[in-house]
C-alpha atoms as a PDB file:
ATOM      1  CA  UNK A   1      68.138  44.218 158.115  1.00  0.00           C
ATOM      2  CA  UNK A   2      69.618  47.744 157.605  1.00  0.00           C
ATOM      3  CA  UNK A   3      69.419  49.703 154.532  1.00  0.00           C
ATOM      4  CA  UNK A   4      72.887  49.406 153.910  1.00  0.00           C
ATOM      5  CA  UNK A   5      73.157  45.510 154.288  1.00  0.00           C
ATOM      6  CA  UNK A   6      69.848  45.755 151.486  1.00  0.00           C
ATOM      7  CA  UNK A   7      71.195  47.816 149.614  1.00  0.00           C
ATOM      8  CA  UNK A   8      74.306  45.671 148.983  1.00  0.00           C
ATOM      9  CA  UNK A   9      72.020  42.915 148.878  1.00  0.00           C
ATOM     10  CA  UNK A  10      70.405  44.681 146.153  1.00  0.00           C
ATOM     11  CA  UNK A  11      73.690  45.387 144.381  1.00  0.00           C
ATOM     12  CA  UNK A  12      74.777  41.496 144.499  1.00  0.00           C
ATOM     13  CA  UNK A  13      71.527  40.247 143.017  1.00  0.00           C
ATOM     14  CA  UNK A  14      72.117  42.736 139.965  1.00  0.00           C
ATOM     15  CA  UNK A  15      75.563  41.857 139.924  1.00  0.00           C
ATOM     16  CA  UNK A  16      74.473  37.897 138.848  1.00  0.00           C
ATOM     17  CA  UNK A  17      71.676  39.535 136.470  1.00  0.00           C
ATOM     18  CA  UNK A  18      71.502  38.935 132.983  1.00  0.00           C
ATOM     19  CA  UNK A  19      74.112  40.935 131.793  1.00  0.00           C
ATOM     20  CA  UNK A  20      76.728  39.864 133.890  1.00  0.00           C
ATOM     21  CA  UNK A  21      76.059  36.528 133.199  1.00  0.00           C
ATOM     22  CA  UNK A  22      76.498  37.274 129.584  1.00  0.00           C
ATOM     23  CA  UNK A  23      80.072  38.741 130.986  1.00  0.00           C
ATOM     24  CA  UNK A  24      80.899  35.867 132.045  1.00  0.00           C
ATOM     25  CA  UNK A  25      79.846  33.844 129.102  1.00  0.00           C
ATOM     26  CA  UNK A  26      81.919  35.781 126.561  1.00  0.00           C
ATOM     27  CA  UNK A  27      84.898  35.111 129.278  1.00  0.00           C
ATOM     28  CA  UNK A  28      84.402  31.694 129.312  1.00  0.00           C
ATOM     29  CA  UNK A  29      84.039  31.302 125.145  1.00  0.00           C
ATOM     30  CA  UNK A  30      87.469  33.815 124.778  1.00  0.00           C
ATOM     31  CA  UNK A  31      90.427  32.011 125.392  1.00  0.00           C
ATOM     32  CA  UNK A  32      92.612  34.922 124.699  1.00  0.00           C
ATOM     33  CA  UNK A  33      91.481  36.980 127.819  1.00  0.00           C
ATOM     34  CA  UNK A  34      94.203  35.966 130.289  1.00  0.00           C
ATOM     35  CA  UNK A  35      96.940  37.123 128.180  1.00  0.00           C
ATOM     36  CA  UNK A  36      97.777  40.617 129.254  1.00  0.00           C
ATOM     37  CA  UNK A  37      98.585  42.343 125.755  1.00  0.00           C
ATOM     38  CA  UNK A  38      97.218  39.899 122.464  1.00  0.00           C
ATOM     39  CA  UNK A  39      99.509  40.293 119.317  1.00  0.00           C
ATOM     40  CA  UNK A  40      99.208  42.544 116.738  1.00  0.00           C
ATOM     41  CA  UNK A  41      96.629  40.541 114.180  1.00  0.00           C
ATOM     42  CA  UNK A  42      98.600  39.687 111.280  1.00  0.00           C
ATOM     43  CA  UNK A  43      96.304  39.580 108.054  1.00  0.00           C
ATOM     44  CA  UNK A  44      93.201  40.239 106.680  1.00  0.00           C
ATOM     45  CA  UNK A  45      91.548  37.076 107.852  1.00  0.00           C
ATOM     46  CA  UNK A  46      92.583  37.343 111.463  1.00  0.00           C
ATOM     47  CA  UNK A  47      91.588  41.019 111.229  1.00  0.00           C
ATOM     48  CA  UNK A  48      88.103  39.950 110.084  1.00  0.00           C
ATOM     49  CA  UNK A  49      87.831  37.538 112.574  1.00  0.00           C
ATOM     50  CA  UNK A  50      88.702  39.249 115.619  1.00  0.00           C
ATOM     51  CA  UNK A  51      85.847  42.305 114.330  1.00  0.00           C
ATOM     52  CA  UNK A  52      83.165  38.965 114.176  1.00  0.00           C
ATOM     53  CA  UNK A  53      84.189  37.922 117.441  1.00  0.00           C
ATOM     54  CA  UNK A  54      83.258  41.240 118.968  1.00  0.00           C
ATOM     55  CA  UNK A  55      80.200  41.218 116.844  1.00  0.00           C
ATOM     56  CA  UNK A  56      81.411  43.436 114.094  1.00  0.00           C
ATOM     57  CA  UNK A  57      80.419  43.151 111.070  1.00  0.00           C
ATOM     58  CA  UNK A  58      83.639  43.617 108.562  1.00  0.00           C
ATOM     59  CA  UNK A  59      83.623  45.478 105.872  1.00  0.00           C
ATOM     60  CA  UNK A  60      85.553  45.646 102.359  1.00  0.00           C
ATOM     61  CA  UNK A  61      88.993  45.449 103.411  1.00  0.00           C
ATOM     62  CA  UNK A  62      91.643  48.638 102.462  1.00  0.00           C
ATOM     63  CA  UNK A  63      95.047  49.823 102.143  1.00  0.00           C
ATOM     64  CA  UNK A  64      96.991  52.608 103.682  1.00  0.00           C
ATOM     65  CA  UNK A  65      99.239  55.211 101.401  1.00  0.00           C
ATOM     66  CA  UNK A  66     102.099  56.563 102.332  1.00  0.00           C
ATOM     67  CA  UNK A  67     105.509  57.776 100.972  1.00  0.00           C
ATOM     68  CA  UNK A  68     106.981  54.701 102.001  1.00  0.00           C
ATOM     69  CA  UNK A  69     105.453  53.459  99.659  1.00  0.00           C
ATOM     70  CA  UNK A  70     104.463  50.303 101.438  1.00  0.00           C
ATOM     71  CA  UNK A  71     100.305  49.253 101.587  1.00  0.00           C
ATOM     72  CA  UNK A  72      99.644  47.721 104.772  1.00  0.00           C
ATOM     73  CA  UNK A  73      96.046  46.815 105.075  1.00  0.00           C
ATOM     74  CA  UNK A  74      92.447  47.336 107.123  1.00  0.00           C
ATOM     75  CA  UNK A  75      89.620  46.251 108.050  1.00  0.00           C
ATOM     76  CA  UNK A  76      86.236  48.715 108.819  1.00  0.00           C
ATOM     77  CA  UNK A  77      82.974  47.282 110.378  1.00  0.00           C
ATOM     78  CA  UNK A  78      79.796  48.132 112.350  1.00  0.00           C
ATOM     79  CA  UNK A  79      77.378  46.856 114.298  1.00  0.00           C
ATOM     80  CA  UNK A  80      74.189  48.321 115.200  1.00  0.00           C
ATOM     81  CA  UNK A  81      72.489  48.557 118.315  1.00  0.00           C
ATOM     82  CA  UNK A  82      70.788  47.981 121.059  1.00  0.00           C
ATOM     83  CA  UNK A  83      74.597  45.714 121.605  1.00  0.00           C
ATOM     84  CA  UNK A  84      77.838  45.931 123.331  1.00  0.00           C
ATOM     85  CA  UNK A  85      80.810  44.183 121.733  1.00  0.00           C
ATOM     86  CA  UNK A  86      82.016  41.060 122.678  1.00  0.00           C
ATOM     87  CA  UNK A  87      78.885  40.585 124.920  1.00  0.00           C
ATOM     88  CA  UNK A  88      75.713  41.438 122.671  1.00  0.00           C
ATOM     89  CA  UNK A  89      72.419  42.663 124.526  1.00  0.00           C
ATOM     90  CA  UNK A  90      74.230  44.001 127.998  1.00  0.00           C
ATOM     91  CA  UNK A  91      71.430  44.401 130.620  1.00  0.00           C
ATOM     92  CA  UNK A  92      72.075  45.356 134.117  1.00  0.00           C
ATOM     93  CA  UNK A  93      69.513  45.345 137.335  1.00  0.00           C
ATOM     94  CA  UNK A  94      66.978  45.078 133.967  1.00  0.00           C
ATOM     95  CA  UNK A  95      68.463  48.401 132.318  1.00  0.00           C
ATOM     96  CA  UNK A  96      69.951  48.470 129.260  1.00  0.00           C
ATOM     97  CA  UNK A  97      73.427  49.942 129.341  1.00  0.00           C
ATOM     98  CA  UNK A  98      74.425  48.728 125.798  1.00  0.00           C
ATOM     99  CA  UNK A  99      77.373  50.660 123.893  1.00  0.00           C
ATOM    100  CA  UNK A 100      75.109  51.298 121.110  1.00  0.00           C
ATOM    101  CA  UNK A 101      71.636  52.073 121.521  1.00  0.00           C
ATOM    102  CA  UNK A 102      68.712  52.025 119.183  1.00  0.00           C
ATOM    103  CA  UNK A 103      69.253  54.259 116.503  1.00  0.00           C
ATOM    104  CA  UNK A 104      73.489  54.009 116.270  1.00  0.00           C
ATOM    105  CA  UNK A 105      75.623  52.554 115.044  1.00  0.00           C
ATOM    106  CA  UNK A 106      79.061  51.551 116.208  1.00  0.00           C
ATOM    107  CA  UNK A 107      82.172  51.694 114.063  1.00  0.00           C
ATOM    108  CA  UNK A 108      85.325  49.557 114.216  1.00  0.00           C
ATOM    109  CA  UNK A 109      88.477  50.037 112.205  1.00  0.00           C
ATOM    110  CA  UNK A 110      91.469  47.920 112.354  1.00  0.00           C
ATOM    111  CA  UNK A 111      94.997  47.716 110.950  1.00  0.00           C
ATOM    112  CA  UNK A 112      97.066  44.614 110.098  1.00  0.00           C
ATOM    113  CA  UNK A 113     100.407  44.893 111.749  1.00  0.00           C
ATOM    114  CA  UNK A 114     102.159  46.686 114.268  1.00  0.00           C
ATOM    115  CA  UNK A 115     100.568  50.231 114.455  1.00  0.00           C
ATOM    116  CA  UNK A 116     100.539  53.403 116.988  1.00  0.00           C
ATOM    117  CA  UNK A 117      97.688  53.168 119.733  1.00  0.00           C
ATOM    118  CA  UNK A 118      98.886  56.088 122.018  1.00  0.00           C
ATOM    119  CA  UNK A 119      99.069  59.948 121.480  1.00  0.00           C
ATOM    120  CA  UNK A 120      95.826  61.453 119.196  1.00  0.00           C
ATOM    121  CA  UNK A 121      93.668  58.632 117.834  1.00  0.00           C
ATOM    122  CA  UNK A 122      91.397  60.540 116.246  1.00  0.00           C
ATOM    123  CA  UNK A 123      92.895  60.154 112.470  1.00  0.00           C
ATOM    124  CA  UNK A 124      90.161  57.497 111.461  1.00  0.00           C
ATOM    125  CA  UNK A 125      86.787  59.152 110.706  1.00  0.00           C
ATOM    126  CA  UNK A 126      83.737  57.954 109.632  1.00  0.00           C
ATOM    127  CA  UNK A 127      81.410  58.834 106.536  1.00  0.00           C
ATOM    128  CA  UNK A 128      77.726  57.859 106.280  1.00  0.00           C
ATOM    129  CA  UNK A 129      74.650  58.166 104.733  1.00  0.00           C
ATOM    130  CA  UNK A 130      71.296  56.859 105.700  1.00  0.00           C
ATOM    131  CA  UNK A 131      69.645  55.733 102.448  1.00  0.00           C
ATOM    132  CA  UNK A 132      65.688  55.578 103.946  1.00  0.00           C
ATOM    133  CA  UNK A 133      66.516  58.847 106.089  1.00  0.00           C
ATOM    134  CA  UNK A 134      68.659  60.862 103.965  1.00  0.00           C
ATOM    135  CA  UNK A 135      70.417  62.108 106.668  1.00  0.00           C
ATOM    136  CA  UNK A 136      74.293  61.865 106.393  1.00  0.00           C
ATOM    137  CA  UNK A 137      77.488  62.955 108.315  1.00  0.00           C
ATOM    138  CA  UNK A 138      80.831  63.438 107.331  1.00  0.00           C
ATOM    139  CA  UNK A 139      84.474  63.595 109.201  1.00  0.00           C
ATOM    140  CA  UNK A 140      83.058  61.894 112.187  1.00  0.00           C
ATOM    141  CA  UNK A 141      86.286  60.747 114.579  1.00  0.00           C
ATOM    142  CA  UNK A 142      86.620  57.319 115.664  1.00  0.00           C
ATOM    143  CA  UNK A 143      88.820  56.839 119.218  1.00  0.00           C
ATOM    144  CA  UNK A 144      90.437  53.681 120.277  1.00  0.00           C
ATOM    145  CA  UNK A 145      88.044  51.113 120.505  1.00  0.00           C
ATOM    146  CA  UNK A 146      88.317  49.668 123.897  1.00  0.00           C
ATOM    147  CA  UNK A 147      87.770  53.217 125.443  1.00  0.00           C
ATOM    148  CA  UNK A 148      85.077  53.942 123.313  1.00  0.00           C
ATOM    149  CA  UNK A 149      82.746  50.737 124.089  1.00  0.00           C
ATOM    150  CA  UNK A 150      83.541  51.299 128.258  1.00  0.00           C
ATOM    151  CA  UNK A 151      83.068  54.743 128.037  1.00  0.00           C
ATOM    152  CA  UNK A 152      79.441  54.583 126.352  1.00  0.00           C
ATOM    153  CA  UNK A 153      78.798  52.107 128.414  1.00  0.00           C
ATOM    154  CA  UNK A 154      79.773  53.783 131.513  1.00  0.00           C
ATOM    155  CA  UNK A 155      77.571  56.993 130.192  1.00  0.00           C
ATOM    156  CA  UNK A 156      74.859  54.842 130.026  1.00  0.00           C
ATOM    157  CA  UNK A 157      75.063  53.294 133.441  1.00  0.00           C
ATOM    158  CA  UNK A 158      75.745  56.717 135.406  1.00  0.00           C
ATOM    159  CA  UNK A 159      72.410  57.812 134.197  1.00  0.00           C
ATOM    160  CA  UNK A 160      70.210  54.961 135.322  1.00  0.00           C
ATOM    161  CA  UNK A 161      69.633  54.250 138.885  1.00  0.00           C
ATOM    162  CA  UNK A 162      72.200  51.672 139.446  1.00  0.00           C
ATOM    163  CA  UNK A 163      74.396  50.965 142.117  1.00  0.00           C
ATOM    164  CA  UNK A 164      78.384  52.061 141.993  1.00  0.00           C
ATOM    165  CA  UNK A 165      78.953  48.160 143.014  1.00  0.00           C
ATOM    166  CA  UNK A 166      76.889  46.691 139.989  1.00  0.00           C
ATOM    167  CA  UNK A 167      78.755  49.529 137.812  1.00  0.00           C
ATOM    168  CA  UNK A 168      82.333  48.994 138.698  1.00  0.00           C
ATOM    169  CA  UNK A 169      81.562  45.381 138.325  1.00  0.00           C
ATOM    170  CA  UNK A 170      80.158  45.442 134.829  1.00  0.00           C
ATOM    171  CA  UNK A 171      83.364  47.732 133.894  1.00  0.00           C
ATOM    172  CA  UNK A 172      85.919  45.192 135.795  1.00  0.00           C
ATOM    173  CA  UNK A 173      84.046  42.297 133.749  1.00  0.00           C
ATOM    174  CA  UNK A 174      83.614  44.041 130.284  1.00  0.00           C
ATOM    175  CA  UNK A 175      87.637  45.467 130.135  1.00  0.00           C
ATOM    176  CA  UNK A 176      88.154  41.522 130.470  1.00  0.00           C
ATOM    177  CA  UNK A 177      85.781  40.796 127.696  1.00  0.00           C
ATOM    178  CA  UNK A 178      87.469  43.496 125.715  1.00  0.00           C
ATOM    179  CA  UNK A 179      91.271  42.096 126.249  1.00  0.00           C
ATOM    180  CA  UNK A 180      91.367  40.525 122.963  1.00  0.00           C
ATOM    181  CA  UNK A 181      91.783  43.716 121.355  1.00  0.00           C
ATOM    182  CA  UNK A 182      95.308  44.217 120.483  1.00  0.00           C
ATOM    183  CA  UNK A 183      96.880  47.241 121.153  1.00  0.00           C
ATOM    184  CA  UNK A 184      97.549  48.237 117.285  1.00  0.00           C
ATOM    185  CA  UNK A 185      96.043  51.176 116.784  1.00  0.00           C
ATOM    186  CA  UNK A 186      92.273  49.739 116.782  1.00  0.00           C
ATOM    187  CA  UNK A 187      89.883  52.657 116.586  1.00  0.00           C
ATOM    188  CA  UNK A 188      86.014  52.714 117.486  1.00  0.00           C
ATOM    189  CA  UNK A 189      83.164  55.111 117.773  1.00  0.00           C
ATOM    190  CA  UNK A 190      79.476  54.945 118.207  1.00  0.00           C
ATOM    191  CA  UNK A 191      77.220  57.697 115.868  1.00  0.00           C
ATOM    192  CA  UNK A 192      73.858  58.616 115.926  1.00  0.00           C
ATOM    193  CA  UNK A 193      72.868  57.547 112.479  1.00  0.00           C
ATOM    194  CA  UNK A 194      68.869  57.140 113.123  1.00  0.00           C
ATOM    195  CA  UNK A 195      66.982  54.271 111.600  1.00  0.00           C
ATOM    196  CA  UNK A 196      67.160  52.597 108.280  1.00  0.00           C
ATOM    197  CA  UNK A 197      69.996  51.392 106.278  1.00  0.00           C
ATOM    198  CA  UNK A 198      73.277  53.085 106.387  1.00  0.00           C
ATOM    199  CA  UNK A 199      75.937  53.039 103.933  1.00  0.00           C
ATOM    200  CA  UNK A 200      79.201  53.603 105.357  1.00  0.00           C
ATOM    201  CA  UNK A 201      83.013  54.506 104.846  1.00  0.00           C
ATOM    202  CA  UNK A 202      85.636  54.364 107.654  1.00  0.00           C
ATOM    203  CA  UNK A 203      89.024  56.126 106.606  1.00  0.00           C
ATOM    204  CA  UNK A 204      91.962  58.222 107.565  1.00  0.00           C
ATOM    205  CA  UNK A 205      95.482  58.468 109.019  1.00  0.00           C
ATOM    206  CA  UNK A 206      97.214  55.740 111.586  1.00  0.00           C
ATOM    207  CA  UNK A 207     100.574  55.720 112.553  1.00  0.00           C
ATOM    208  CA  UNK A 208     103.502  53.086 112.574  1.00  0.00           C
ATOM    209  CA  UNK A 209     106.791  54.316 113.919  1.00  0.00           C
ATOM    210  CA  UNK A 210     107.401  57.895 112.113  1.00  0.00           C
ATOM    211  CA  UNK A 211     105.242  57.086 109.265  1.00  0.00           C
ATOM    212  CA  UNK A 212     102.015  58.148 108.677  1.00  0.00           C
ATOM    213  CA  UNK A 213      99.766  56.096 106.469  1.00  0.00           C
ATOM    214  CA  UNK A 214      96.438  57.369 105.301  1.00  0.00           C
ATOM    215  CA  UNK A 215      93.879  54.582 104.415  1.00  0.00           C
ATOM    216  CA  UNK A 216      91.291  54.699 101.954  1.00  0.00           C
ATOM    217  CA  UNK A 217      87.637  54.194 102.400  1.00  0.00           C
ATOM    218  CA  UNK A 218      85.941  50.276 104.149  1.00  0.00           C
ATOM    219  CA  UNK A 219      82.931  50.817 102.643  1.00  0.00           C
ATOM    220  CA  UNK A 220      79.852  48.220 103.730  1.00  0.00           C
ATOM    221  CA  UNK A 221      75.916  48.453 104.366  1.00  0.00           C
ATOM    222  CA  UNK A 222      74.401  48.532 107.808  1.00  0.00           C
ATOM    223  CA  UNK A 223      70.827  48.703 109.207  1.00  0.00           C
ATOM    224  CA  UNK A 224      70.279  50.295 111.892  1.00  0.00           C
ATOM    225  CA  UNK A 225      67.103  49.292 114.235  1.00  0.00           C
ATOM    226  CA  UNK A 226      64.575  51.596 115.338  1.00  0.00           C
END
């Protein structure tokens, strides 16, 4: 057998590994992956269940201020690692290429309604403080969430020694795992918190149509694993 024809070998063996097969179990359990662009989630329950069904855990809800003087509502939530939402423990060819690693922690924020998820995303930020640690950061910027989880995973696989096959694979299957986020101005973003318990606030600034709305503080708890 040539080395190319075993190396492609190789490649399809990882492909049915583990973590794909965990791909393909979070396809199989998500009903809403075939539809092309999910709805805007419309209340605080749906908004807390669509976080637990990537693994999130939610938060105290909040509202947004603006001179509008409307108060549409949000939802913060983490999850620590080693995890990749909507999948949990991702391992590929027997490397972990998780999201979140060991020691972070991964931030989700999302509006109720119809809300802006083009242009700058980075008006959500994060605020934490590790209570065991006392080590804290402020004004850390979440991006959208979709883009955040493939691109940390994608990091994380272009520095093992994987094959480009079993990578654009796990991307191709993940993006499909990650189609039940509605385009609605969800933000994410993974920070280096170290161990112990975290408490956290996710706030800031989203847009809907020419308003700006500026939410105040989810505030939750969060352990972080070693």
């Amino acid at each position: 057998m040539s080395q190319s024809t075993q190396i492609v070998g190789r490649a399809a063996d990882a492909i049915t590994a583990p973590g794909a097969r965990a791909i393909d179990a979070a396809l199989a359990l998500n009903p809403i992956s075939a539809q092309a662009a999910p709805t805007p989630v419309d209340g605080v329950e749906g908004a807390n269940r669509l976080l637990r069904q990537l693994g999130i855990t939610t938060f105290t809800p909040t509202v947004g201020l603006s001179l509008d003087l409307t108060l549409p509502v949000a939802v913060g939530g983490a999850v620590a690692g080693p995890y990749t939402p909507g999948i949990g423990n991702l391992t590929v060819a027997n490397v972990s290429v998780n999201a979140v690693k060991r020691g972070e922690i991964l931030y989700g924020f999302l509006p109720v309604g119809v809300f802006a998820d083009f242009g700058d995303k980075s008006g959500v930020h994060v605020a934490w403080f590790n209570l065991e640690s006392l080590r804290g950061g402020l004004g850390s910027p979440l991006g959208g969430l979709t883009d955040t989880v493939i691109d940390a995973v994608g990091r994380r696989a272009r520095s093992a020694p994987i094959p480009d096959v079993v990578f654009d694979a796990t991307v191709s299957r993940l993006k499909k795992v990650l189609s039940i986020v509605p385009s609605n101005g969800v933000r994410g973003g993974v920070v280096d918190t170290g161990s112990g318990v975290v408490l956290c606030a996710v706030y800031g600034t989203v847009k809907r149509g020419g308003t700006t709305y500026f939410f105040l503080p989810s505030i939750g708890l969060t352990r972080a694993c070693p």
